[in-house]
N, C-alpha and C. Protein backbone atom coordinates (compact mmCIF):
# COMPACT_ATOMS: atom_id res chain seq x y z
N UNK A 1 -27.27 15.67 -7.53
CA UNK A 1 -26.58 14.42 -7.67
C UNK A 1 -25.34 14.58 -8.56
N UNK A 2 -25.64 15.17 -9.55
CA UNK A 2 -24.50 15.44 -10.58
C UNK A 2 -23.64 16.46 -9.99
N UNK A 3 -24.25 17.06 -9.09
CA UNK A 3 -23.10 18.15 -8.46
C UNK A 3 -21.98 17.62 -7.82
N UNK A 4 -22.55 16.68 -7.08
CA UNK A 4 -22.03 15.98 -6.15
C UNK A 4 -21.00 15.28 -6.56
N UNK A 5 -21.04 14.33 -7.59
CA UNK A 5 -20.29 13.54 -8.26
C UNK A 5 -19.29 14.68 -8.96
N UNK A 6 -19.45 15.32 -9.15
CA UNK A 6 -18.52 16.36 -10.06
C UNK A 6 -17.76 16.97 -8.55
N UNK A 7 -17.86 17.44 -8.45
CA UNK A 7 -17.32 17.89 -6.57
C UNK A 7 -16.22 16.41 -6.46
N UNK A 8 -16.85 15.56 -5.89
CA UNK A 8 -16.19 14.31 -5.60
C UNK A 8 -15.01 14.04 -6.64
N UNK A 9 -15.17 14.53 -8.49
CA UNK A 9 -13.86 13.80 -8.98
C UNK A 9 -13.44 14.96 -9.02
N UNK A 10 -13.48 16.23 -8.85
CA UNK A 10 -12.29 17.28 -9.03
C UNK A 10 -11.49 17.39 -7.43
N UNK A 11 -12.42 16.45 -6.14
CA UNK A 11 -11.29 16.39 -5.22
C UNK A 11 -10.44 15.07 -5.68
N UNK A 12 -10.26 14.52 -5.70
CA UNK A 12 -9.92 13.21 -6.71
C UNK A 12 -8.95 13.54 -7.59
N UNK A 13 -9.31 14.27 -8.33
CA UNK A 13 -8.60 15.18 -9.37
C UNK A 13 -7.26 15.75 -8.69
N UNK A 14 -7.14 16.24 -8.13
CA UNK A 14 -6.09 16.77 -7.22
C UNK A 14 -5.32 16.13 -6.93
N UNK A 15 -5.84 14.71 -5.99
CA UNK A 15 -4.66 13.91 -4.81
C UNK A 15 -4.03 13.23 -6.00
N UNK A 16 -2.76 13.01 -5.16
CA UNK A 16 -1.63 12.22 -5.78
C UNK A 16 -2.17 10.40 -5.19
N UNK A 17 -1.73 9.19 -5.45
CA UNK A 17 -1.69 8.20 -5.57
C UNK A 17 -1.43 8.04 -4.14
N UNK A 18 -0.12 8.87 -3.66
CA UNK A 18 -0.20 8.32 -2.15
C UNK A 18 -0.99 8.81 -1.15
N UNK A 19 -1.84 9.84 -1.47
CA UNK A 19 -2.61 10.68 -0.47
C UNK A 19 -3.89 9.43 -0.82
N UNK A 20 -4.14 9.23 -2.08
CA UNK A 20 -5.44 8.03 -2.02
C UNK A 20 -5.09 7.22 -1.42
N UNK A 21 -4.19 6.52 -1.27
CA UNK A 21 -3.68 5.27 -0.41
C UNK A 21 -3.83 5.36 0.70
N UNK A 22 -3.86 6.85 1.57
CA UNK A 22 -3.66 7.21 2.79
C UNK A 22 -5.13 7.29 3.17
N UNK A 23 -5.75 7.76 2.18
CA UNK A 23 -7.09 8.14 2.54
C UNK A 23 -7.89 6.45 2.59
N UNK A 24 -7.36 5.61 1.96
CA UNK A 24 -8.22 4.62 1.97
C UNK A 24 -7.82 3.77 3.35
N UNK A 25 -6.33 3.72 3.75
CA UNK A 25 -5.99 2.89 4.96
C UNK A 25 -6.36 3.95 6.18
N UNK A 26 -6.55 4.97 6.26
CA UNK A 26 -7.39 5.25 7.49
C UNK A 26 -8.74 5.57 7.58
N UNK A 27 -9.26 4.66 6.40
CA UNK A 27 -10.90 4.34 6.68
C UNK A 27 -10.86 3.21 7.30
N UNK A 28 -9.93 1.97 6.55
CA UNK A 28 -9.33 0.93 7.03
C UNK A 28 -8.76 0.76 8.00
N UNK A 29 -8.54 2.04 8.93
CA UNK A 29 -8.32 1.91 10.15
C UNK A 29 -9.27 2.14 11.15
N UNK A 30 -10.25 2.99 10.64
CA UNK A 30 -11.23 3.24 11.64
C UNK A 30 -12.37 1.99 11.44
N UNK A 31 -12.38 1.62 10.57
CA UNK A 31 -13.36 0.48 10.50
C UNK A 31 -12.91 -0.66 11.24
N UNK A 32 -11.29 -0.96 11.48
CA UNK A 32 -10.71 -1.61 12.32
C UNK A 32 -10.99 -1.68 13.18
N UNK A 33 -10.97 -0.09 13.77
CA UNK A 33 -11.06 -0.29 15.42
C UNK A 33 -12.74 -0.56 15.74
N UNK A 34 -13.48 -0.53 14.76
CA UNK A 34 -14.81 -0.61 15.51
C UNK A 34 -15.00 -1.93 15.19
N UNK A 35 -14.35 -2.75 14.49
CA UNK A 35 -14.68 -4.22 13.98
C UNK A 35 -14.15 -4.77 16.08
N UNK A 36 -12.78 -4.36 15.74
CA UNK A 36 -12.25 -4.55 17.69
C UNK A 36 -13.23 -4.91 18.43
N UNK A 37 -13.97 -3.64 18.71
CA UNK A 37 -14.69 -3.00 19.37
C UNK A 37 -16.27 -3.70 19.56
N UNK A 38 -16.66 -4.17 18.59
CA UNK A 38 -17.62 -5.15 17.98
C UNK A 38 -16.97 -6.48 18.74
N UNK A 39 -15.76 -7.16 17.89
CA UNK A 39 -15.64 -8.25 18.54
C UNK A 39 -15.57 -8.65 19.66
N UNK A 40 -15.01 -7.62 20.67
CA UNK A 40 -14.91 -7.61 22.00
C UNK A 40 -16.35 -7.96 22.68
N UNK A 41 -17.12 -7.30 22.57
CA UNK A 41 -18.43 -7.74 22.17
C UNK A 41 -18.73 -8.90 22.41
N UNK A 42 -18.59 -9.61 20.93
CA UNK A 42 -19.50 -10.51 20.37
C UNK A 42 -18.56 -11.97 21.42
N UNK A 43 -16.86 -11.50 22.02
CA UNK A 43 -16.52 -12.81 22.20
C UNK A 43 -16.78 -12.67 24.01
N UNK A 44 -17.45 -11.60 24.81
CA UNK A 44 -17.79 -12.00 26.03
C UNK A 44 -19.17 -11.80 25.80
N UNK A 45 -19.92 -11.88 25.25
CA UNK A 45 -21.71 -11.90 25.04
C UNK A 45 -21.72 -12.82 24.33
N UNK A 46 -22.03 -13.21 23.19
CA UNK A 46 -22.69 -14.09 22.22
C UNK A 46 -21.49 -15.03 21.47
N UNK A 47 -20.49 -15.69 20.87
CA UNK A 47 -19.65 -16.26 20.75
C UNK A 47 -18.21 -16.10 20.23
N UNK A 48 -17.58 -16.96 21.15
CA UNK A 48 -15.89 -16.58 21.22
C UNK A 48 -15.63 -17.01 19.83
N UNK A 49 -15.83 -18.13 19.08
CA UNK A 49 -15.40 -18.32 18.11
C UNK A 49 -15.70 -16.96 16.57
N UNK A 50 -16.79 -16.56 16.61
CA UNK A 50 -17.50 -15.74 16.03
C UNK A 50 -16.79 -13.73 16.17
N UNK A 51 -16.47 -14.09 17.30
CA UNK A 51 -15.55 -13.07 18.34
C UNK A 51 -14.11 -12.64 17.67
N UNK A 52 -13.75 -13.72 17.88
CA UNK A 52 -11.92 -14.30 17.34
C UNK A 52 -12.14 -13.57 15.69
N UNK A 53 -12.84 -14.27 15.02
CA UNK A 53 -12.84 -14.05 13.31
C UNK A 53 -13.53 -12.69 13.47
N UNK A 54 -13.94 -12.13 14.12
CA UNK A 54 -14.30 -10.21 13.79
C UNK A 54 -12.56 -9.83 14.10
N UNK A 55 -12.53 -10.55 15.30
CA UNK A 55 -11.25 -9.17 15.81
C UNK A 55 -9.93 -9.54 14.53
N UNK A 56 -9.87 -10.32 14.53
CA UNK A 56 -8.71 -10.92 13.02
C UNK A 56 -8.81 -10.04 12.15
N UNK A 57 -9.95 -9.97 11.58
CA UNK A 57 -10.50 -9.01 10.24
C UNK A 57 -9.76 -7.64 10.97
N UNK A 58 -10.62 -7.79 11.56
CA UNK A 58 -10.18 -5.92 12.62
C UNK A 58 -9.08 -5.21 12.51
N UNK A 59 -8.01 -6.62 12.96
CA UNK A 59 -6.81 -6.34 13.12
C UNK A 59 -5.97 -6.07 12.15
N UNK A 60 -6.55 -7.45 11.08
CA UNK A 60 -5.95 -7.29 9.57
C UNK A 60 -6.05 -5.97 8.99
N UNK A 61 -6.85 -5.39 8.71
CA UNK A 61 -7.72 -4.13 8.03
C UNK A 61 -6.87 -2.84 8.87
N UNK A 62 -6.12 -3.35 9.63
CA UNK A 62 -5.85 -2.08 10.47
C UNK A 62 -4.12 -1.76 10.24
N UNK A 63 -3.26 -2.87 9.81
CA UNK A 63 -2.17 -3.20 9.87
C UNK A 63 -1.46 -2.39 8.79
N UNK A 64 -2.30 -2.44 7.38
CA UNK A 64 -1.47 -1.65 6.05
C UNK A 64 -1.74 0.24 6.92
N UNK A 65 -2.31 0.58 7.71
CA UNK A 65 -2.04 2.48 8.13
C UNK A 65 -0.45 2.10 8.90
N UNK A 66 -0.92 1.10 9.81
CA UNK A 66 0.32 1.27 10.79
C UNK A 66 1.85 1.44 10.51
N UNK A 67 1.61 -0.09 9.24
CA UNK A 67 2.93 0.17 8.24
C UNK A 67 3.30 1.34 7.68
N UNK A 68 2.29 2.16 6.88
CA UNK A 68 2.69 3.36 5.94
C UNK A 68 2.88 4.58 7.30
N UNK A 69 2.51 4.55 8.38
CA UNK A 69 3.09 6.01 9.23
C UNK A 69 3.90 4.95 10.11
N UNK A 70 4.81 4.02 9.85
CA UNK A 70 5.80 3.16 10.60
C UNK A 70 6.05 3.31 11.82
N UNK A 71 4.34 2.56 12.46
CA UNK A 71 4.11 2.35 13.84
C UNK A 71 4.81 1.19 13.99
N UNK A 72 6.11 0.76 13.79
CA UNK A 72 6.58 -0.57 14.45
C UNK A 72 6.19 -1.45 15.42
N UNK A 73 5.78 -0.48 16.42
CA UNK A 73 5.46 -1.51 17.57
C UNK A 73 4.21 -1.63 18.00
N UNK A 74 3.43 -0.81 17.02
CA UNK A 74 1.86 -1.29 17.02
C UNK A 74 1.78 -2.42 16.36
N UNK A 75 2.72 -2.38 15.03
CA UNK A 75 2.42 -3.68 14.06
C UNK A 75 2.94 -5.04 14.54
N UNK A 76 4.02 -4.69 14.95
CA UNK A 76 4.13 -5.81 15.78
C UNK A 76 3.40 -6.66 17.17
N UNK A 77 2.83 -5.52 17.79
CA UNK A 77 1.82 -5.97 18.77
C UNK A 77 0.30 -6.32 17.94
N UNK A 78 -0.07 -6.03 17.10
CA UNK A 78 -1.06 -6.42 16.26
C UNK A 78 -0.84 -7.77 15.97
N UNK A 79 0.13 -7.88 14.89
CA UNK A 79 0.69 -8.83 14.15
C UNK A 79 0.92 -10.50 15.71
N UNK A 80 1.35 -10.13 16.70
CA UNK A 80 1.25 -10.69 17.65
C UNK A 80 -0.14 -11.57 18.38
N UNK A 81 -0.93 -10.57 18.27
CA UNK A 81 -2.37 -10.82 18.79
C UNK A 81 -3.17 -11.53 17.64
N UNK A 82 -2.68 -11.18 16.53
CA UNK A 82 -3.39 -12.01 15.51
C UNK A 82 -2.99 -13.38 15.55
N UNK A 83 -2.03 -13.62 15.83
CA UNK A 83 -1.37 -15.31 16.30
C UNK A 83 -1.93 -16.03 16.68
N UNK A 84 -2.34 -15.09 18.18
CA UNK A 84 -2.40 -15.69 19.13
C UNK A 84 -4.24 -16.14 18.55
N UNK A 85 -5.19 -14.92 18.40
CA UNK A 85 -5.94 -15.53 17.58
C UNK A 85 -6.15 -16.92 16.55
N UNK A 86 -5.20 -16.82 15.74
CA UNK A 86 -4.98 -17.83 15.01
C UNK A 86 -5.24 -19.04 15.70
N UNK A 87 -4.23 -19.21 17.29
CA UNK A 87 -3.90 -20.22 17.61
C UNK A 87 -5.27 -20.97 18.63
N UNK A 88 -6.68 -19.58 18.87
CA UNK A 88 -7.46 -19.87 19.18
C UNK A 88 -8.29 -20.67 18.35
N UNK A 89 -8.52 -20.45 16.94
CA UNK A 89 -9.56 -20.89 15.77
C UNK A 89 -8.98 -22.43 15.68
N UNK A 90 -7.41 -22.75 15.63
CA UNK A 90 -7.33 -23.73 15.02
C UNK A 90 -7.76 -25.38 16.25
């Protein structure tokens, strides 16, 4: 256990501020796509409303990678679909 943890802060130890940042938005990205992936799911099986608020999260959570490797036109097609979401909930 203690190995482990010692392992864990001397990789830690190393990265610079933006490599942590990087490392945390493409967990935040993969957790994205399976939140998607989930909601897709949940809004043709069990409920659209319930559906809508996964894929939002999804989408949200996915948006700060796209920005930092300046996928423009993912973020903007994201940023798009989340709208349109929006415009489902309200």
């Amino acid at each position: 256990m203690m190995l482990e943890r010692s392992r864990r802060l001397k990789f830690l130890q190393h990265k610079s501020v933006a490599e942590l940042v990087g490392l945390v938005d493409v967990n935040l990205r993969i957790l994205g796509s399976g939140l998607i992936i989930i909601a897709y799911f949940v809004i043709l099986h069990v409920n659209t409303t319930l559906g809508v608020t996964i894929q939002m999260v999804g989408d949200s959570i996915s948006i700060p990678y796209f920005i930092r490797t300046k996928s423009w036109d993912i973020v903007i097609m994201v940023s798009f679909l989340l709208m349109i979401s929006v415009s489902h909930l309200i």
